[in-house]
PDB file of N, CA and C in Angstrom:
ATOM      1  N   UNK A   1     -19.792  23.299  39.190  1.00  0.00           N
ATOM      2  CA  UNK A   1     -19.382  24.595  38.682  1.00  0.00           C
ATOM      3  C   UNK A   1     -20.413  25.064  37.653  1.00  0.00           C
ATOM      4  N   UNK A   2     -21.136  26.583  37.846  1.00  0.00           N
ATOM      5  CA  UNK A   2     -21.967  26.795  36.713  1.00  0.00           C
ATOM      6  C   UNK A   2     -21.375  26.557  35.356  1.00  0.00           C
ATOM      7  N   UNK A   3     -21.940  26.260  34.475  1.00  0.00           N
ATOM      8  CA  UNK A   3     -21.893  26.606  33.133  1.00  0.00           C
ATOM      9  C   UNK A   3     -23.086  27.377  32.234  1.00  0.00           C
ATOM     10  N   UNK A   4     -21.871  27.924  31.109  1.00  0.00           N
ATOM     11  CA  UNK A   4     -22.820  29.340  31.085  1.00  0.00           C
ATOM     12  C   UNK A   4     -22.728  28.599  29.164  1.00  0.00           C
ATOM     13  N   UNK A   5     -23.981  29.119  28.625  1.00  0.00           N
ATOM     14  CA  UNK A   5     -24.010  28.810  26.550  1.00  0.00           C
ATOM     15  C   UNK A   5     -24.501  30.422  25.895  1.00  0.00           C
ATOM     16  N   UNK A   6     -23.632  30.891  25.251  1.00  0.00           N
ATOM     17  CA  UNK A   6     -23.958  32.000  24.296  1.00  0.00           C
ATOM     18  C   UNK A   6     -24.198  31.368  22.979  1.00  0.00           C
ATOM     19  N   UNK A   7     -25.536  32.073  22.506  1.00  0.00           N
ATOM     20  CA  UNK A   7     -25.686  32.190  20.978  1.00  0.00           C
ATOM     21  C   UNK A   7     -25.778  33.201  20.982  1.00  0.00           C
ATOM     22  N   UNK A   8     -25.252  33.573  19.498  1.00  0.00           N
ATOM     23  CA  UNK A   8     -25.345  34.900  18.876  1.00  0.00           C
ATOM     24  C   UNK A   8     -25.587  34.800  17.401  1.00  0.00           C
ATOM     25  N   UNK A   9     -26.759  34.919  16.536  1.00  0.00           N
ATOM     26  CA  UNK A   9     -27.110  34.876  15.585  1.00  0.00           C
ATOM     27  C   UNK A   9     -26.936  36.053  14.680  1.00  0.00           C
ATOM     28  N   UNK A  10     -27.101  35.931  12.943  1.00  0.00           N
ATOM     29  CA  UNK A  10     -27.588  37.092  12.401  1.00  0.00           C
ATOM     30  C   UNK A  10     -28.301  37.092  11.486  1.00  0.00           C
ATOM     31  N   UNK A  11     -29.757  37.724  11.855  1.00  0.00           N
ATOM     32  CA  UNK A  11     -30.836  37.120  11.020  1.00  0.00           C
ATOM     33  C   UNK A  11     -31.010  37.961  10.049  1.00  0.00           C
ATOM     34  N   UNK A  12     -31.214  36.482   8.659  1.00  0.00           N
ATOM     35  CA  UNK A  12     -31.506  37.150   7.598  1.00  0.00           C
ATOM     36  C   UNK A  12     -32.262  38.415   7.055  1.00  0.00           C
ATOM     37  N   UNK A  13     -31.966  39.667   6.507  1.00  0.00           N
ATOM     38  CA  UNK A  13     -33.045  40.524   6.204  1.00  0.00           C
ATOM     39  C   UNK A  13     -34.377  40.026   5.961  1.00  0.00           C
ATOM     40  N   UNK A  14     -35.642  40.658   6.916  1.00  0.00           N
ATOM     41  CA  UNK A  14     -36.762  40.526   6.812  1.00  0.00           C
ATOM     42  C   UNK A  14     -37.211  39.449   7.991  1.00  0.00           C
ATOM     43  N   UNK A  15     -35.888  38.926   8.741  1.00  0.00           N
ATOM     44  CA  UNK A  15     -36.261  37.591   9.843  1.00  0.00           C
ATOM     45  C   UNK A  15     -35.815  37.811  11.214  1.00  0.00           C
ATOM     46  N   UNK A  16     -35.616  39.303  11.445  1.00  0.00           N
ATOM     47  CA  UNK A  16     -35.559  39.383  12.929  1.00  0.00           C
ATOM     48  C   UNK A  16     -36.480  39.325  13.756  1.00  0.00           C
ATOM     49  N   UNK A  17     -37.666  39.605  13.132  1.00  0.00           N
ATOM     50  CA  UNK A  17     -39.123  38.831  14.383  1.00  0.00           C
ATOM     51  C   UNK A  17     -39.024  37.832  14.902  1.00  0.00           C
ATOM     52  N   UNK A  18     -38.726  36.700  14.007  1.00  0.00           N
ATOM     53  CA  UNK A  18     -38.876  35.667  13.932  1.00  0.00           C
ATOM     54  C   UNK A  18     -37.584  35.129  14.549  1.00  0.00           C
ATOM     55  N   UNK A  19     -36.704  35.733  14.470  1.00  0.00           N
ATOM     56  CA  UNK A  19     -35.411  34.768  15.484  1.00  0.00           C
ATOM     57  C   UNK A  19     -35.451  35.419  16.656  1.00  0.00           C
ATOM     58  N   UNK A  20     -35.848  36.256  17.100  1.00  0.00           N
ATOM     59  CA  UNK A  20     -36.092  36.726  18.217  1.00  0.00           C
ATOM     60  C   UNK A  20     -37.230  35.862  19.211  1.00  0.00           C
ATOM     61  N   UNK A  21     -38.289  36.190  18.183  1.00  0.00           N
ATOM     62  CA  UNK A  21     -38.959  34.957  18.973  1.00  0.00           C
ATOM     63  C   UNK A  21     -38.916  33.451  19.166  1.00  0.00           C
ATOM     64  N   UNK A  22     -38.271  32.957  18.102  1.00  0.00           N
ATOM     65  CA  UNK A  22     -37.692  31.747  18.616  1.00  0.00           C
ATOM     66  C   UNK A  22     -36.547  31.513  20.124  1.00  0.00           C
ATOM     67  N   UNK A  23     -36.048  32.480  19.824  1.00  0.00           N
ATOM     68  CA  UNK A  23     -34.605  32.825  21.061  1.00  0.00           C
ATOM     69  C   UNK A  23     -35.481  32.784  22.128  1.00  0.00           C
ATOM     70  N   UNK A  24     -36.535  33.627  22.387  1.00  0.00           N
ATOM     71  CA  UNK A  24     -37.531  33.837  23.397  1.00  0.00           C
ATOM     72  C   UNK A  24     -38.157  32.637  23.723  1.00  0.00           C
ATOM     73  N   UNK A  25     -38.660  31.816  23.068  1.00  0.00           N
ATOM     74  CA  UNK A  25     -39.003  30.687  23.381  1.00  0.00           C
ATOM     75  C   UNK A  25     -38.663  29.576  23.722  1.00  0.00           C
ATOM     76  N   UNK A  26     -36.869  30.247  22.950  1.00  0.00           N
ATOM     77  CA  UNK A  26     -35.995  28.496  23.793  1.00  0.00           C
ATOM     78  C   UNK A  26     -35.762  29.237  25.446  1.00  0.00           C
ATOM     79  N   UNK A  27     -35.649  30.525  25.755  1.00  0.00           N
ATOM     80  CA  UNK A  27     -35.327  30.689  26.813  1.00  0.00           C
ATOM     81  C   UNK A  27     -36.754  30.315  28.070  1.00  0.00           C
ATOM     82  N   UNK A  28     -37.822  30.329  27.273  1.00  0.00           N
ATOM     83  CA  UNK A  28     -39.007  29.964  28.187  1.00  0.00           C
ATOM     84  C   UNK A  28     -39.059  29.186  28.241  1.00  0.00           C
ATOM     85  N   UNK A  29     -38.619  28.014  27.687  1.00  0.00           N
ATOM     86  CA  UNK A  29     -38.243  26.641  28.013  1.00  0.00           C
ATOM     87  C   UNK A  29     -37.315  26.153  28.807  1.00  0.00           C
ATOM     88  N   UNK A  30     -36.401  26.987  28.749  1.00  0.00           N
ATOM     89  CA  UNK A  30     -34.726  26.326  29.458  1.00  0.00           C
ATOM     90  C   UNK A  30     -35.275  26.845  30.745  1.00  0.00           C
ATOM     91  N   UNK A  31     -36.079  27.976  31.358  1.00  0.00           N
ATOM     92  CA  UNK A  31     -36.512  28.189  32.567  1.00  0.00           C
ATOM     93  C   UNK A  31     -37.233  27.254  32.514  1.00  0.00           C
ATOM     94  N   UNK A  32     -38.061  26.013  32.454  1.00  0.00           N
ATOM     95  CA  UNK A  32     -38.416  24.898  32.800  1.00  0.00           C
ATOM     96  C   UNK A  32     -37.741  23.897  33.397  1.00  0.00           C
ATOM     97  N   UNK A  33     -36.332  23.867  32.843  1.00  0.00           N
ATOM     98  CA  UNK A  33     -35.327  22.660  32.799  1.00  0.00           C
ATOM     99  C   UNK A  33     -34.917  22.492  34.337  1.00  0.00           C
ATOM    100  N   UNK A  34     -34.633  21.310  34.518  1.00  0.00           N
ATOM    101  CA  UNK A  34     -33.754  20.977  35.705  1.00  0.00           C
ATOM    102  C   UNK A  34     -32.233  21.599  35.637  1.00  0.00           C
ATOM    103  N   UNK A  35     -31.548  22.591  36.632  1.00  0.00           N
ATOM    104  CA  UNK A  35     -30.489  23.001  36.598  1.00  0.00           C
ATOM    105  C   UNK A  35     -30.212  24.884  36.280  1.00  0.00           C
ATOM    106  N   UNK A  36     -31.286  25.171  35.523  1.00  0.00           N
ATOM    107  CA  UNK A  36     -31.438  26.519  34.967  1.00  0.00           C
ATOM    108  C   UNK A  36     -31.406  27.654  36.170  1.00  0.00           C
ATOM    109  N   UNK A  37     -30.235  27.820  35.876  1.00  0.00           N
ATOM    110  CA  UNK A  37     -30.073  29.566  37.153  1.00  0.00           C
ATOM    111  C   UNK A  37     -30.672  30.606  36.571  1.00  0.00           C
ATOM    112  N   UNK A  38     -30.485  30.867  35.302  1.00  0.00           N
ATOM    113  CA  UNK A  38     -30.875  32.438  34.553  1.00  0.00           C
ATOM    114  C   UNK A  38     -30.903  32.384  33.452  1.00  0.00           C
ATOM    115  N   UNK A  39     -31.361  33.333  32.176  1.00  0.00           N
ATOM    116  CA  UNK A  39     -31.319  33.862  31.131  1.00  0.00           C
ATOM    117  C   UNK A  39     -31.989  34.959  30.234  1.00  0.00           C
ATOM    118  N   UNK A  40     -31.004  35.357  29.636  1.00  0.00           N
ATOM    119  CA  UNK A  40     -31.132  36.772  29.007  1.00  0.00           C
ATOM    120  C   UNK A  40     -31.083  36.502  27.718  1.00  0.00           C
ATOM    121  N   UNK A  41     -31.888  37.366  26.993  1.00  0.00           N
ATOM    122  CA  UNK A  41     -32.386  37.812  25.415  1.00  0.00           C
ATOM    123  C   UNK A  41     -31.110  38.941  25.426  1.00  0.00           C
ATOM    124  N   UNK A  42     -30.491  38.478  24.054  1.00  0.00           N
ATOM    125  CA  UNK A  42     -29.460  39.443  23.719  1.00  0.00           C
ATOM    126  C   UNK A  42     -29.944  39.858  22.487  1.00  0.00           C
ATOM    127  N   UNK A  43     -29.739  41.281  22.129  1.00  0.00           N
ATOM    128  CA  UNK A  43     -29.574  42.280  21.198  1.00  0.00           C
ATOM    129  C   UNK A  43     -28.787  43.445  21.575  1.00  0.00           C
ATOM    130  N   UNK A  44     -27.439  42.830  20.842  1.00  0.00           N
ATOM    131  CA  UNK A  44     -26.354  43.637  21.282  1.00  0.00           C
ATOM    132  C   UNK A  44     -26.708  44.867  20.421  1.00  0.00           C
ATOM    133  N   UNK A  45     -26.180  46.437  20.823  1.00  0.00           N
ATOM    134  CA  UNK A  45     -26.244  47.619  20.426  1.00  0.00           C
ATOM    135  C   UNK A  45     -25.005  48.000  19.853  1.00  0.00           C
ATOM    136  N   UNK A  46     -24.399  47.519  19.102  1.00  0.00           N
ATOM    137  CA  UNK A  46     -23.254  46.999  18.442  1.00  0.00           C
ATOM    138  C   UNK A  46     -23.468  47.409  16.381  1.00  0.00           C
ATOM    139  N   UNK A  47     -25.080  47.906  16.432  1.00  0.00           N
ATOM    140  CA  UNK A  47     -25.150  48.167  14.999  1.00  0.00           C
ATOM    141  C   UNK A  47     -25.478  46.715  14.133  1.00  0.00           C
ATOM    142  N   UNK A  48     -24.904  45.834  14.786  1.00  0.00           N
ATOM    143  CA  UNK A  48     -24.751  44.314  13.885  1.00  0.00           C
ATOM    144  C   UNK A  48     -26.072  43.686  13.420  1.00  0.00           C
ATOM    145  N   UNK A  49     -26.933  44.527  14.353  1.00  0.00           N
ATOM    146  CA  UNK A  49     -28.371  43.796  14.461  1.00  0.00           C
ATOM    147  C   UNK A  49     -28.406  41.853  14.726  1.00  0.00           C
ATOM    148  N   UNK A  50     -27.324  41.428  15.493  1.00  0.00           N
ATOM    149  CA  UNK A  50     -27.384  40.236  15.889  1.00  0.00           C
ATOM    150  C   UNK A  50     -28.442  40.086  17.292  1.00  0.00           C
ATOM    151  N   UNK A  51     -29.015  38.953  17.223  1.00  0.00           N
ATOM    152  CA  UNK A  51     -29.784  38.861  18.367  1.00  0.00           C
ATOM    153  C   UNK A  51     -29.215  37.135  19.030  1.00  0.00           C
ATOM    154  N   UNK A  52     -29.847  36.731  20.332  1.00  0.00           N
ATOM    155  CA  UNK A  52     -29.416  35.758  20.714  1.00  0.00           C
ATOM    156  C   UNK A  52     -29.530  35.495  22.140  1.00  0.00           C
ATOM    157  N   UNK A  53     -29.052  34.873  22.996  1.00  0.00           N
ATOM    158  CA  UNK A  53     -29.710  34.162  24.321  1.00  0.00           C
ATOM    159  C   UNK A  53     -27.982  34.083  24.610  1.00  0.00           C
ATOM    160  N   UNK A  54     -28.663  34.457  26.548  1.00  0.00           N
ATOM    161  CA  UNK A  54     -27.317  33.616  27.288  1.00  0.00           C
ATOM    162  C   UNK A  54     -28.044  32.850  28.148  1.00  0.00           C
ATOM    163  N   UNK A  55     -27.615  31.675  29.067  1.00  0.00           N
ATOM    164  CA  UNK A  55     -28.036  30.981  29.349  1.00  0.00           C
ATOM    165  C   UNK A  55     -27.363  30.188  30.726  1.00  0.00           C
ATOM    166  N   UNK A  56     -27.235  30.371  32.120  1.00  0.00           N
ATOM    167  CA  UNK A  56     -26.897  29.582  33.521  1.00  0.00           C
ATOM    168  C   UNK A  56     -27.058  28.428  33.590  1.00  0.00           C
ATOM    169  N   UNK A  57     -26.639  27.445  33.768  1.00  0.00           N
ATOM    170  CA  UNK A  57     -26.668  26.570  34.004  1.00  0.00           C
ATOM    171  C   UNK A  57     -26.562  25.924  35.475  1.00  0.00           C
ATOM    172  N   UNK A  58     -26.623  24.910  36.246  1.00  0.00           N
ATOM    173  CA  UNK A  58     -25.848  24.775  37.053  1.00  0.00           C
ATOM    174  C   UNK A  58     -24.549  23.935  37.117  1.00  0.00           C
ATOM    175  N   UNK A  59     -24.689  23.218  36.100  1.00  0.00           N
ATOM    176  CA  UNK A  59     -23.422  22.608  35.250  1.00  0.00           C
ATOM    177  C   UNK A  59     -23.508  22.105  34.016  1.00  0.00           C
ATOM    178  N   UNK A  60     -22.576  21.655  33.334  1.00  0.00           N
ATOM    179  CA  UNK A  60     -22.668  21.110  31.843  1.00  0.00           C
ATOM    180  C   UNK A  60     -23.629  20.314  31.972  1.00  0.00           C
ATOM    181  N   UNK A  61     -23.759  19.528  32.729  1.00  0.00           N
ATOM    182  CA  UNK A  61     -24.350  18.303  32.225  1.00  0.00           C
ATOM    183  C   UNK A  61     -26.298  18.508  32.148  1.00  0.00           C
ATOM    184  N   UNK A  62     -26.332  19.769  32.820  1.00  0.00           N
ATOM    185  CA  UNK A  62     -28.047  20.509  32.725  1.00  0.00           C
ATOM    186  C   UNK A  62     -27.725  20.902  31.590  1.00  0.00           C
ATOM    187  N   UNK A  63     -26.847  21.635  30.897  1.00  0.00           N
ATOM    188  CA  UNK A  63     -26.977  22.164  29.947  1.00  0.00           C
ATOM    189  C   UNK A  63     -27.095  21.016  28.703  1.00  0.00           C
ATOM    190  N   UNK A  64     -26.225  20.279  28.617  1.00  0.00           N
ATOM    191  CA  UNK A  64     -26.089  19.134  27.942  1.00  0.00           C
ATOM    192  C   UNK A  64     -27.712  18.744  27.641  1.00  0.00           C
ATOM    193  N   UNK A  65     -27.846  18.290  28.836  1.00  0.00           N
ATOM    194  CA  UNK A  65     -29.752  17.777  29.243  1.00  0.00           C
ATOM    195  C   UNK A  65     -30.527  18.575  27.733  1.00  0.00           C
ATOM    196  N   UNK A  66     -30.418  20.148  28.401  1.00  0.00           N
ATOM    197  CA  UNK A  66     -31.377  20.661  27.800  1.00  0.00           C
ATOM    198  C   UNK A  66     -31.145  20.731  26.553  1.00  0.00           C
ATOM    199  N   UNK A  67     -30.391  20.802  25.631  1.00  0.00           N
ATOM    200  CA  UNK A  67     -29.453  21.104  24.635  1.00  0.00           C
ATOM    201  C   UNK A  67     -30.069  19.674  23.903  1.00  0.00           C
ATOM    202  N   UNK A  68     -30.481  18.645  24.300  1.00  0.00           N
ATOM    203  CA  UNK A  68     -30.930  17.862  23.523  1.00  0.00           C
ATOM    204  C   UNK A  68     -32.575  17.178  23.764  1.00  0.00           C
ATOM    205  N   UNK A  69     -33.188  18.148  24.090  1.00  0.00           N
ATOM    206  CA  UNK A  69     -34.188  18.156  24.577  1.00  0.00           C
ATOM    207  C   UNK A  69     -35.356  17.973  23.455  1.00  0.00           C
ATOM    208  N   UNK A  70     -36.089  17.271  23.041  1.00  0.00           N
ATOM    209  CA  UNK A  70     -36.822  17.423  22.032  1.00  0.00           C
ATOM    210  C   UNK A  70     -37.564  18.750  21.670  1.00  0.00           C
ATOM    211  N   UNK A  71     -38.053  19.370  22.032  1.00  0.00           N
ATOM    212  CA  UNK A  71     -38.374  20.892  21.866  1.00  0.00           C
ATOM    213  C   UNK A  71     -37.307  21.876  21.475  1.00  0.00           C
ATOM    214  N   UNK A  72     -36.472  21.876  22.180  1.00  0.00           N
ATOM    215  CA  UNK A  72     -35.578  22.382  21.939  1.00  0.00           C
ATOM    216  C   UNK A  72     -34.903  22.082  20.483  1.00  0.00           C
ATOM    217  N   UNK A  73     -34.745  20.928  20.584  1.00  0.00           N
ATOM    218  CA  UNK A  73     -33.949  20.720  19.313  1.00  0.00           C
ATOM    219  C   UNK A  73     -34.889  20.866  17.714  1.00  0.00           C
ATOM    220  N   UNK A  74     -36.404  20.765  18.316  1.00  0.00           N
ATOM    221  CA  UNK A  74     -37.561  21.682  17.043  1.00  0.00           C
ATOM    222  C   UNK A  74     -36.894  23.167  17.001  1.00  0.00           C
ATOM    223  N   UNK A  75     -37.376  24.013  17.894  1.00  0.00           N
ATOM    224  CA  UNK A  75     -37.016  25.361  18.127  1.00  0.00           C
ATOM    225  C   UNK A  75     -35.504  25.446  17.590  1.00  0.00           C
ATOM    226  N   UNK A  76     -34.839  25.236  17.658  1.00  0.00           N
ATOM    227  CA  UNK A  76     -33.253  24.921  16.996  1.00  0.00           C
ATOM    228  C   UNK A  76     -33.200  24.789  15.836  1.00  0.00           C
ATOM    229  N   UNK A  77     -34.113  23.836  14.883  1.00  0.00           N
ATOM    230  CA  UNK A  77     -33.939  23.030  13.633  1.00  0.00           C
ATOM    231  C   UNK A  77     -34.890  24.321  13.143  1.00  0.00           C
ATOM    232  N   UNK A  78     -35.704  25.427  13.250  1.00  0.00           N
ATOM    233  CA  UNK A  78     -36.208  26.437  12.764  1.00  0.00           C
ATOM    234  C   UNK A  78     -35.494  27.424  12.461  1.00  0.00           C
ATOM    235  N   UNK A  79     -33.727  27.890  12.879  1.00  0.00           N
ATOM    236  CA  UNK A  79     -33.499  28.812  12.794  1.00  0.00           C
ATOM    237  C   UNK A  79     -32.539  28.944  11.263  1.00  0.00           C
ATOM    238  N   UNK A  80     -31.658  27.630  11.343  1.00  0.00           N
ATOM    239  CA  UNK A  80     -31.013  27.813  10.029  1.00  0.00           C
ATOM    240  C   UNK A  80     -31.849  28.148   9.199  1.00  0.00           C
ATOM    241  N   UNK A  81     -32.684  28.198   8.157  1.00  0.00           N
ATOM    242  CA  UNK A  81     -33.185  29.588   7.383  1.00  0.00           C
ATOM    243  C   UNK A  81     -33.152  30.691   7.339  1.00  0.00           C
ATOM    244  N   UNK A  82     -33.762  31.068   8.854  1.00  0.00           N
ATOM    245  CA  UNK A  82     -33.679  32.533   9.120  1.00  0.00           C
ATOM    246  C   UNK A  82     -32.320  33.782   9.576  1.00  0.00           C
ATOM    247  N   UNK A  83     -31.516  32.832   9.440  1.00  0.00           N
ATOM    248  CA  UNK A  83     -30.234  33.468   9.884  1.00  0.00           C
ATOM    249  C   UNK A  83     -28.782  33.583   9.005  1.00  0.00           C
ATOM    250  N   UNK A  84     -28.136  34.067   8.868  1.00  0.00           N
ATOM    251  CA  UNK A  84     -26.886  34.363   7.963  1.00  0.00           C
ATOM    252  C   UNK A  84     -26.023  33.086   8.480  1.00  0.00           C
ATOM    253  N   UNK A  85     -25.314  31.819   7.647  1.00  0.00           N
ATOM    254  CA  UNK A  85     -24.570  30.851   7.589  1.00  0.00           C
ATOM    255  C   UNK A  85     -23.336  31.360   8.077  1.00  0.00           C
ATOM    256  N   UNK A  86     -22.023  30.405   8.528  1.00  0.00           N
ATOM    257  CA  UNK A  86     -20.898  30.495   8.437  1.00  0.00           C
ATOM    258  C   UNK A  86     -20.503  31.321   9.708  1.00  0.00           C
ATOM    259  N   UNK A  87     -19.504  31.313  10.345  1.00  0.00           N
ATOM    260  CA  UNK A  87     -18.659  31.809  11.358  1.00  0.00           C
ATOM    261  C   UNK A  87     -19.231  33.352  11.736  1.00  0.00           C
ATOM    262  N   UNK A  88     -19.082  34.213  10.754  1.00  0.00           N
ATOM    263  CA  UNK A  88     -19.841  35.725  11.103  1.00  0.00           C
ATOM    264  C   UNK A  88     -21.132  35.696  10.714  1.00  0.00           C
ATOM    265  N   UNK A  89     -22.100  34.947  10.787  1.00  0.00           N
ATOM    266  CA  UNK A  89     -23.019  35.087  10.926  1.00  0.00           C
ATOM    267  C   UNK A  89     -24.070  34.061  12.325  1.00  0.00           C
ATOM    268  N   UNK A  90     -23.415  33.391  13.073  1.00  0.00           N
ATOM    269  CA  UNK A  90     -23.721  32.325  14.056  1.00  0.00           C
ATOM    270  C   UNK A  90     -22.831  32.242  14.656  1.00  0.00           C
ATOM    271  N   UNK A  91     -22.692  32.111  15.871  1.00  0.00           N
ATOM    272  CA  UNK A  91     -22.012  31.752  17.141  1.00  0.00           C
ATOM    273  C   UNK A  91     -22.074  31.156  18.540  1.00  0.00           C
ATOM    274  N   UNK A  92     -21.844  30.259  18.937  1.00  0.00           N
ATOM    275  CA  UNK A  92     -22.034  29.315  20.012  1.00  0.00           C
ATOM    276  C   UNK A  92     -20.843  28.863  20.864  1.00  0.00           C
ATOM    277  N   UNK A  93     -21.027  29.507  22.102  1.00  0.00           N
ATOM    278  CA  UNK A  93     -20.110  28.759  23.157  1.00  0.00           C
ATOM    279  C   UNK A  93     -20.628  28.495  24.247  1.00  0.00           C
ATOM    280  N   UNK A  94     -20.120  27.354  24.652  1.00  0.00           N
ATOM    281  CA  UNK A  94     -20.383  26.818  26.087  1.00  0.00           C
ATOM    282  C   UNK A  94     -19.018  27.122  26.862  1.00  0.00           C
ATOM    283  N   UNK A  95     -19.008  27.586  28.112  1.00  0.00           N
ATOM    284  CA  UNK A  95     -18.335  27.157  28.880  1.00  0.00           C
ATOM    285  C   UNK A  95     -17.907  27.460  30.438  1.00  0.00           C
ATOM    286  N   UNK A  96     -17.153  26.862  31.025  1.00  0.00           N
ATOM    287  CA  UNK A  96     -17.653  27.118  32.818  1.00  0.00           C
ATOM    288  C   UNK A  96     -17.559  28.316  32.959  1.00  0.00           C
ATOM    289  N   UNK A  97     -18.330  28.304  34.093  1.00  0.00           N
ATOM    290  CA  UNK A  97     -18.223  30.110  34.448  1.00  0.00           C
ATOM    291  C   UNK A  97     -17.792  29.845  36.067  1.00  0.00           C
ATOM    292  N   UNK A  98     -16.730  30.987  35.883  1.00  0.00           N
ATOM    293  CA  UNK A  98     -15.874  31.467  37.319  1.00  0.00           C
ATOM    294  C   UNK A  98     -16.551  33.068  37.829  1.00  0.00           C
ATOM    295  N   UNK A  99     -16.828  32.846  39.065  1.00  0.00           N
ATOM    296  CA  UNK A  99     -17.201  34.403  39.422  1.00  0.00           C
ATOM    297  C   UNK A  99     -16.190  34.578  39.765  1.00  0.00           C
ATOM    298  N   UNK A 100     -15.377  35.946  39.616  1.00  0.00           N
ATOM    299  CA  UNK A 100     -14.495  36.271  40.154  1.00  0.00           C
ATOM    300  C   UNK A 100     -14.487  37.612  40.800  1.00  0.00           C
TER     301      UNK A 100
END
């Protein structure tokens, strides 16, 4: 069953270059990975100025894979600075996806 991972960040004033392009770069990576169906650069038009990645999988356990991937987890360990802490400011879910 696919599985699908949203982040949704909110980067600190003066650091939306910079989480953007990180986002961009984990997604040019996860198109490397074993399992990877798709992914999209989010900047929702929502005013929030949050930016962030969705991400196909072909199941958890690719995602899992990539999710602890040494690169990945560099590109990852760069963003807490640049982004607003705590529940409304970061967001992360994994989970199966049903076409319906």
């Amino acid at each position: 069953m696919p599985y699908v991972r949203i982040a949704l960040m909110q980067p600190k004033a003066g650091h939306v270059h910079e989480v953007r392009d990180l986002q961009a770069e984990l997604l040019r990576f996860d198109k490397t990975l074993q399992g990877f169906l798709g992914g999209y650069l989010l900047e929702p038009s929502d005013g929030t100025g949050r930016i962030g990645r969705m991400v196909l999988w072909e199941g958890k356990a690719d995602a899992g894979r990539a999710a602890q991937e040494q690169h990945t987890l560099t590109l990852r360990s760069a963003l807490p600075p640049l982004v607003v802490g705590g529940a409304s400011g970061h967001l992360e879910v994994g989970a199966e996806a049903t076409r319906v």
